[in-house]
PDB file of N, CA and C in Angstrom:
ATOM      1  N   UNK A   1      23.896  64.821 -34.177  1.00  0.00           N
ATOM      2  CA  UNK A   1      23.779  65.473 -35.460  1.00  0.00           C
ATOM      3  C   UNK A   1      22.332  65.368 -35.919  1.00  0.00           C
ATOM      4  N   UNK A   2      22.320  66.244 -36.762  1.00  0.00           N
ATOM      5  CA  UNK A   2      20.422  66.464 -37.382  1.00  0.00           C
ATOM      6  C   UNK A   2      20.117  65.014 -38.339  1.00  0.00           C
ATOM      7  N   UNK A   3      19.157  64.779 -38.230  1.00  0.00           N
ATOM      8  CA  UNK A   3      18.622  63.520 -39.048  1.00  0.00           C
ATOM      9  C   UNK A   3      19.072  63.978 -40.542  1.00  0.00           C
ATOM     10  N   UNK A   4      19.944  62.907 -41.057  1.00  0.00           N
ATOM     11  CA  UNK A   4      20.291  62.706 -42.151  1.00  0.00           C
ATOM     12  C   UNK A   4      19.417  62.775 -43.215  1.00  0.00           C
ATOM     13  N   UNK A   5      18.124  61.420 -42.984  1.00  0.00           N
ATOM     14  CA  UNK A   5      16.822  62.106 -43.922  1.00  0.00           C
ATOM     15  C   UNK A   5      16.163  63.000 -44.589  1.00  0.00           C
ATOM     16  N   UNK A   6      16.392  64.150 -43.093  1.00  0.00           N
ATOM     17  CA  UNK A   6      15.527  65.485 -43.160  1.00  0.00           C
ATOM     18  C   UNK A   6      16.357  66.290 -44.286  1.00  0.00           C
ATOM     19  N   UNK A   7      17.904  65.848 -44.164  1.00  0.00           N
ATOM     20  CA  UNK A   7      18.632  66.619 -44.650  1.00  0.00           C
ATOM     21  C   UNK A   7      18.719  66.373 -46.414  1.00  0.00           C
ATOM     22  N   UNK A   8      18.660  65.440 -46.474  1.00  0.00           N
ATOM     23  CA  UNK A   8      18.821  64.334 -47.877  1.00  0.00           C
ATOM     24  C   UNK A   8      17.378  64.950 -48.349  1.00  0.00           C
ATOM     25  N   UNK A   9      16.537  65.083 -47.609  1.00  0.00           N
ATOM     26  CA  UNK A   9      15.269  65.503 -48.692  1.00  0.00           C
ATOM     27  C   UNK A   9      15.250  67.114 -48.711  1.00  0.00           C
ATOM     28  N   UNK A  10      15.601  67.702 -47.868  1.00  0.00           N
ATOM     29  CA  UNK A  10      15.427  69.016 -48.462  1.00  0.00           C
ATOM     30  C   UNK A  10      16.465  69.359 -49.036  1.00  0.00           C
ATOM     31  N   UNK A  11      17.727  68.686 -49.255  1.00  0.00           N
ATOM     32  CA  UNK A  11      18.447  68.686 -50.659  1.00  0.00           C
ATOM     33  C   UNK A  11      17.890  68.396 -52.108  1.00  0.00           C
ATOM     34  N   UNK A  12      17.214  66.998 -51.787  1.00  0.00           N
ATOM     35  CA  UNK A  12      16.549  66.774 -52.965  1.00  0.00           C
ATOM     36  C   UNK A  12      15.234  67.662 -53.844  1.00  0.00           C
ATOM     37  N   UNK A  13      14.647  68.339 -52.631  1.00  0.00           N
ATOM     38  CA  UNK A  13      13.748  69.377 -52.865  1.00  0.00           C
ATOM     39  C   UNK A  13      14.113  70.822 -53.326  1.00  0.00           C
ATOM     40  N   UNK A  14      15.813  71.043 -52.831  1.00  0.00           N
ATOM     41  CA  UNK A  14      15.817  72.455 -53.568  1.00  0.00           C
ATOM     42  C   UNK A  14      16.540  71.663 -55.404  1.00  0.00           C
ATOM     43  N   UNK A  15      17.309  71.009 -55.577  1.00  0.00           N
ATOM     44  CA  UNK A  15      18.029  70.344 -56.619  1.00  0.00           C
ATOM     45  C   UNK A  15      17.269  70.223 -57.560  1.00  0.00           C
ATOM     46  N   UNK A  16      15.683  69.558 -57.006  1.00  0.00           N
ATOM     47  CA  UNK A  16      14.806  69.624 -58.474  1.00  0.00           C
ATOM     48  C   UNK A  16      14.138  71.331 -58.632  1.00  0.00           C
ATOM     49  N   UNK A  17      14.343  72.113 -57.903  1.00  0.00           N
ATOM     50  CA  UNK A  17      14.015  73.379 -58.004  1.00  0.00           C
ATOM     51  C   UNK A  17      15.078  74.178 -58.913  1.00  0.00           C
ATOM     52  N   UNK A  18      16.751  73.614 -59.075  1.00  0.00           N
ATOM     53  CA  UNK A  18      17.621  74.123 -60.171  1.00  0.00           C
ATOM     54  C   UNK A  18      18.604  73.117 -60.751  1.00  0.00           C
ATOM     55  N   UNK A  19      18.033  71.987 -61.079  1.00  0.00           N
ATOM     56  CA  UNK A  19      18.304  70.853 -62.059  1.00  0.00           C
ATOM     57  C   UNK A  19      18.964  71.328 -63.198  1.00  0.00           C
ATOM     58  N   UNK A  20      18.320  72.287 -63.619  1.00  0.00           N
ATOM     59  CA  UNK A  20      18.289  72.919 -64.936  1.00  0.00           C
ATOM     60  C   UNK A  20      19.563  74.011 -65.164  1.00  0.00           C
ATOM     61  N   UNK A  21      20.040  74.055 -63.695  1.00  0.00           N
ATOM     62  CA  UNK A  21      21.197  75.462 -63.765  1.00  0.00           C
ATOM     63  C   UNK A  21      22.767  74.747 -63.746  1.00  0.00           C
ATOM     64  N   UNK A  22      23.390  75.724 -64.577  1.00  0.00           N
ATOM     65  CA  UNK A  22      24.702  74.903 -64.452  1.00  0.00           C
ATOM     66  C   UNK A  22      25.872  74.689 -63.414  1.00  0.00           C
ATOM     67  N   UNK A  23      24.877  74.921 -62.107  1.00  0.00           N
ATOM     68  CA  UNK A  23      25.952  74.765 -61.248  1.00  0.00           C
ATOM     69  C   UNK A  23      25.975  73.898 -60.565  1.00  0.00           C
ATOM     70  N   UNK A  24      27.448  72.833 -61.121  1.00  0.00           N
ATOM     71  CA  UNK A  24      27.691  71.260 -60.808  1.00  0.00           C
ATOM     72  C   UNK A  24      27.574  70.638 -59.119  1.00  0.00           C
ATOM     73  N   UNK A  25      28.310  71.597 -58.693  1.00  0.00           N
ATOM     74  CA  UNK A  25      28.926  71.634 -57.630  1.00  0.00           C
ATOM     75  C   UNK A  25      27.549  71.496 -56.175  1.00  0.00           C
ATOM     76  N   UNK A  26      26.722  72.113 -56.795  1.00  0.00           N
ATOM     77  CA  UNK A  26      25.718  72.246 -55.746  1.00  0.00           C
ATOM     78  C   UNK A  26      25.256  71.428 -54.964  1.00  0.00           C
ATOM     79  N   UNK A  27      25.274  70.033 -55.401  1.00  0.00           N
ATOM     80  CA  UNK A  27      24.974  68.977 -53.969  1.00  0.00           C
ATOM     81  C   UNK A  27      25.841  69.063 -53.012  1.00  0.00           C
ATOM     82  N   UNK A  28      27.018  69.072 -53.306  1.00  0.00           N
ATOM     83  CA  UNK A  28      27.879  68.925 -52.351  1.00  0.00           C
ATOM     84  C   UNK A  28      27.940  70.230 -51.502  1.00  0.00           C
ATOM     85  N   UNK A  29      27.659  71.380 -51.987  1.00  0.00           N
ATOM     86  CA  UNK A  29      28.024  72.509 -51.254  1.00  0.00           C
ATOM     87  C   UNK A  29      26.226  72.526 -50.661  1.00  0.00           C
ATOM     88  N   UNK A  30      25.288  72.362 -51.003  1.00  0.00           N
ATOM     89  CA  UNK A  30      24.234  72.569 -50.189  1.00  0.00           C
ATOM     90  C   UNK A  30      24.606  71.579 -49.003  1.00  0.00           C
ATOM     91  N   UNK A  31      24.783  70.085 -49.093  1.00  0.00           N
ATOM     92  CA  UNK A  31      25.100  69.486 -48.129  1.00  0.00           C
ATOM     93  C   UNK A  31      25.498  70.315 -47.271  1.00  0.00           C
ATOM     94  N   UNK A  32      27.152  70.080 -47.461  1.00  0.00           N
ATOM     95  CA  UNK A  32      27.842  70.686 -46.525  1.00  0.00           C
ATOM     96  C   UNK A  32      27.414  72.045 -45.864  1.00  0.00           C
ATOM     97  N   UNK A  33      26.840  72.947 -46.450  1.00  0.00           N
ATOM     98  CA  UNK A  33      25.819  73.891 -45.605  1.00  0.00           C
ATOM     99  C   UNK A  33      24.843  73.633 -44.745  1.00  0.00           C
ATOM    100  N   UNK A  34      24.262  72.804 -45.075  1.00  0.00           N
ATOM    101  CA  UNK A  34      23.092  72.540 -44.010  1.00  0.00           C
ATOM    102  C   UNK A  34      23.675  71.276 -43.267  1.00  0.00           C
ATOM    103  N   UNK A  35      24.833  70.709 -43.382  1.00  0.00           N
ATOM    104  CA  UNK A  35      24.965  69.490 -42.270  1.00  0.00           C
ATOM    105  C   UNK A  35      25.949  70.680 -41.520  1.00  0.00           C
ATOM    106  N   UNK A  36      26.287  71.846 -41.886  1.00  0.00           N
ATOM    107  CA  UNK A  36      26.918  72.778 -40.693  1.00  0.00           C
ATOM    108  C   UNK A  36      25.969  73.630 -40.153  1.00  0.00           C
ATOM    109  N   UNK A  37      24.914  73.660 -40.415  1.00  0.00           N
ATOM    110  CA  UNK A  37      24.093  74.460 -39.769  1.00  0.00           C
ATOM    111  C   UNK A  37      23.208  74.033 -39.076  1.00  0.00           C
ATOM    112  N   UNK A  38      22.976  72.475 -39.064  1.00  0.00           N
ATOM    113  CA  UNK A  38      22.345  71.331 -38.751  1.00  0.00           C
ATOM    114  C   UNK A  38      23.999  71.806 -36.938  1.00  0.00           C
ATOM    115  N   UNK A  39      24.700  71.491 -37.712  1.00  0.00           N
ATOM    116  CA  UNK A  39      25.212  70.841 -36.390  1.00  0.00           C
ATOM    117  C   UNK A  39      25.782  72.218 -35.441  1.00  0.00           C
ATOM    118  N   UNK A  40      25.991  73.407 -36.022  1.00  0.00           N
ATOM    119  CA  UNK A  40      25.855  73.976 -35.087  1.00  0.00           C
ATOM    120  C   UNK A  40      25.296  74.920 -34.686  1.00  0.00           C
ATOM    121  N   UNK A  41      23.682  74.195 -35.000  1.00  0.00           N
ATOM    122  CA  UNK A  41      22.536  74.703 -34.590  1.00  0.00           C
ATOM    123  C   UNK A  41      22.423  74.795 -32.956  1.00  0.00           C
ATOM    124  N   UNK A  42      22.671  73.710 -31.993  1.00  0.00           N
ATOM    125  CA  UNK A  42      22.560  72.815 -30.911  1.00  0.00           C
ATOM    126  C   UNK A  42      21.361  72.249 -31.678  1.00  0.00           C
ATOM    127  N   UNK A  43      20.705  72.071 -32.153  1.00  0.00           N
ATOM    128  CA  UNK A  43      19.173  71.355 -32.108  1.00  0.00           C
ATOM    129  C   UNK A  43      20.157  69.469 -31.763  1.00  0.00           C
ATOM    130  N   UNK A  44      19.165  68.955 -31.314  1.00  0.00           N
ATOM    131  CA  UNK A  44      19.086  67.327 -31.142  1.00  0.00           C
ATOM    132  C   UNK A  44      18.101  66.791 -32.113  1.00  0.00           C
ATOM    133  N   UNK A  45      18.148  65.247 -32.307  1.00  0.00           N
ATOM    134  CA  UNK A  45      17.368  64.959 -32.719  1.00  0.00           C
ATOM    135  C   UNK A  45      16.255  64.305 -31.630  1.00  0.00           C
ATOM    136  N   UNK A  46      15.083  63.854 -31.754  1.00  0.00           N
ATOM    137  CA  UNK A  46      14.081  63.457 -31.062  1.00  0.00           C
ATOM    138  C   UNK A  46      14.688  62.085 -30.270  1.00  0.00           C
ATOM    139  N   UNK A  47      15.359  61.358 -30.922  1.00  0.00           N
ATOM    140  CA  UNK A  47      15.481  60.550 -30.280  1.00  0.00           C
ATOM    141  C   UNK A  47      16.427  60.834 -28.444  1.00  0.00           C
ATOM    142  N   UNK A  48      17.585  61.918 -29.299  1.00  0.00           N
ATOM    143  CA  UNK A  48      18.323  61.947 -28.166  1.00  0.00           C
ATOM    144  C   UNK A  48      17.745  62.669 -27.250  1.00  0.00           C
ATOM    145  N   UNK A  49      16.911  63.837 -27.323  1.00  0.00           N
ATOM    146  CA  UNK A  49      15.914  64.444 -26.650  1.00  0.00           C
ATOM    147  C   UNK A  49      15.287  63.268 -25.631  1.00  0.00           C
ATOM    148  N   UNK A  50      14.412  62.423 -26.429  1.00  0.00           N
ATOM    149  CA  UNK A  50      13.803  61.464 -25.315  1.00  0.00           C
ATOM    150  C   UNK A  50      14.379  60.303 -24.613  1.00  0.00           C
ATOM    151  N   UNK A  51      16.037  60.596 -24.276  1.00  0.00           N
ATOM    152  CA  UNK A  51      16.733  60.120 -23.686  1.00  0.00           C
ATOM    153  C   UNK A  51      17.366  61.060 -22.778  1.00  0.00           C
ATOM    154  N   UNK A  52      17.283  62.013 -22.917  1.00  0.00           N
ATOM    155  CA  UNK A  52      17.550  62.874 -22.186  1.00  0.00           C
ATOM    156  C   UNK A  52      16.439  62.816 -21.278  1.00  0.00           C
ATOM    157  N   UNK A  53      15.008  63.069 -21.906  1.00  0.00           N
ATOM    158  CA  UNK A  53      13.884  63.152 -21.026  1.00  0.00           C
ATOM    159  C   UNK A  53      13.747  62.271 -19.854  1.00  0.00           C
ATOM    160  N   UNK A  54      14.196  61.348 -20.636  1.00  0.00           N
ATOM    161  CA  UNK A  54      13.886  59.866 -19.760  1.00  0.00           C
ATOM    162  C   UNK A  54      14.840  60.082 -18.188  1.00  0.00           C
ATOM    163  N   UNK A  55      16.368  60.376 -18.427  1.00  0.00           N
ATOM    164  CA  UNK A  55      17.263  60.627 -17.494  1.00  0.00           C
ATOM    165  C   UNK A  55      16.828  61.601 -16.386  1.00  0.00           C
ATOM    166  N   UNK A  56      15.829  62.539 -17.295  1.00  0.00           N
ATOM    167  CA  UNK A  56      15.561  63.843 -16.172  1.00  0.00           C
ATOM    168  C   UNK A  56      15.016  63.337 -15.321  1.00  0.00           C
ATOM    169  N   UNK A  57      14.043  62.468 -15.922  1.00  0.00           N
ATOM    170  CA  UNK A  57      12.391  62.023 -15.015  1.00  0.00           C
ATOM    171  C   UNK A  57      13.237  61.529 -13.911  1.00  0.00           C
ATOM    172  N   UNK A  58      14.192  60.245 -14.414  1.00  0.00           N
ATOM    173  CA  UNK A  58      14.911  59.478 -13.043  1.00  0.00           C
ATOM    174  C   UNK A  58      15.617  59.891 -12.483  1.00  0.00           C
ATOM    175  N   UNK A  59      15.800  61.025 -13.105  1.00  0.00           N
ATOM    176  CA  UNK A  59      16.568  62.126 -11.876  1.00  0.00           C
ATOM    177  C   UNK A  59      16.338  62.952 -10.536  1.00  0.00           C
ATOM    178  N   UNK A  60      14.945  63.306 -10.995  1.00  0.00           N
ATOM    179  CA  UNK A  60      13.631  63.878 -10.465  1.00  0.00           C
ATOM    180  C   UNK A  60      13.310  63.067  -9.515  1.00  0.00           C
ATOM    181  N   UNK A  61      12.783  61.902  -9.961  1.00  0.00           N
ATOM    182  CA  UNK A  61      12.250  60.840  -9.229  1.00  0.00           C
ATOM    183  C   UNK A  61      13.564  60.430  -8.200  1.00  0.00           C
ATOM    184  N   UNK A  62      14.586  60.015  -8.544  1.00  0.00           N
ATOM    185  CA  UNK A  62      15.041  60.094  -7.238  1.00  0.00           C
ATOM    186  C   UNK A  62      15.442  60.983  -6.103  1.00  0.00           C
ATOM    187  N   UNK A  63      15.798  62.404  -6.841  1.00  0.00           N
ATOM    188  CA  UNK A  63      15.920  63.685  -5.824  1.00  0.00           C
ATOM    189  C   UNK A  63      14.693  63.417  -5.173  1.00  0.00           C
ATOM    190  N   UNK A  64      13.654  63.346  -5.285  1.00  0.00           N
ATOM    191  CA  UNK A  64      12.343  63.706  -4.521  1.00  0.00           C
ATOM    192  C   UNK A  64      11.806  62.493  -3.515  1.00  0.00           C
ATOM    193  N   UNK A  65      12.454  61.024  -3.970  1.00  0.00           N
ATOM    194  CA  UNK A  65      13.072  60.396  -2.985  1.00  0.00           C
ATOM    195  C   UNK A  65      14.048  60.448  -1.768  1.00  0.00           C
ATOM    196  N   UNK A  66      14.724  60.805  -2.222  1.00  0.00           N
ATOM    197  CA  UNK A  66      15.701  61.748  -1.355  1.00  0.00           C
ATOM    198  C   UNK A  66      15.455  62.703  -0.457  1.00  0.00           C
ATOM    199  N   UNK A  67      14.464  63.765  -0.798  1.00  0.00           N
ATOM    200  CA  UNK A  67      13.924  64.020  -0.175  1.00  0.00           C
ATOM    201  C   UNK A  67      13.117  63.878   1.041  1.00  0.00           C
ATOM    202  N   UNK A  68      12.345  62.972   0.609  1.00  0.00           N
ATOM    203  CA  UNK A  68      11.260  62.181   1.266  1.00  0.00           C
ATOM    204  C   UNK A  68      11.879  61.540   2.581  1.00  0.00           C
ATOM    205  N   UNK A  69      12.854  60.738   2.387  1.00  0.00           N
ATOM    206  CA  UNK A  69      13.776  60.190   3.134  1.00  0.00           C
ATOM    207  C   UNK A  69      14.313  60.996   4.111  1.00  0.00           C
ATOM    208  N   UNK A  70      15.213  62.334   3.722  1.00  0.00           N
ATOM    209  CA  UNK A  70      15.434  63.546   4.652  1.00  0.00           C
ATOM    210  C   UNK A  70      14.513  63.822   5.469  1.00  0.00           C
ATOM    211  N   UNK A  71      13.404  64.223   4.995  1.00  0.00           N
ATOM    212  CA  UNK A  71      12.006  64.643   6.137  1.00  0.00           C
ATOM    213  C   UNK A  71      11.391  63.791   6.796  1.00  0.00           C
ATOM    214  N   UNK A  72      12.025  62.594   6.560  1.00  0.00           N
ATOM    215  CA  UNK A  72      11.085  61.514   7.580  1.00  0.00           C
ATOM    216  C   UNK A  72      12.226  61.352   8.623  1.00  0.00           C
ATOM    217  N   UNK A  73      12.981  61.505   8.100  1.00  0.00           N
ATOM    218  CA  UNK A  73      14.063  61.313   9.698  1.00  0.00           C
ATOM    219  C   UNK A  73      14.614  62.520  10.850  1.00  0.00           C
TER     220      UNK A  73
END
């Protein structure tokens, strides 16, 4: 899911933009809009990205081991 943070502040950033309007309801329904559009965006967050990255590399790295191994024999 999208970083909670990111999400919590650009709530807080449109809210002081209509503080002033009478519609109660709006935290909760901006939330829930952007934690659904957050999630089915596909986006990742960075972290899981560079766990992913990490898996590729050792993935890589051993296919090409593997390799290596094939052509020497």
């Amino acid at each position: 899911m999208f970083n909670k943070i990111a999400i919590d502040e650009t709530i807080h950033k449109i809210l002081s933009l209509v503080e002033k309007t009478p519609v109660k309801d709006i935290e909760h329904n901006l939330r829930q809009i952007l934690t659904n559009f957050f999630a089915n965006s596909g986006w990742v967050t960075r972290e899981e990205f560079e766990i992913q990255k990490a898996i590729l590399l050792k993935t890589r790295e051993r296919l090409e081991e593997l390799e290596r191994k094939i052509n020497n024999t």
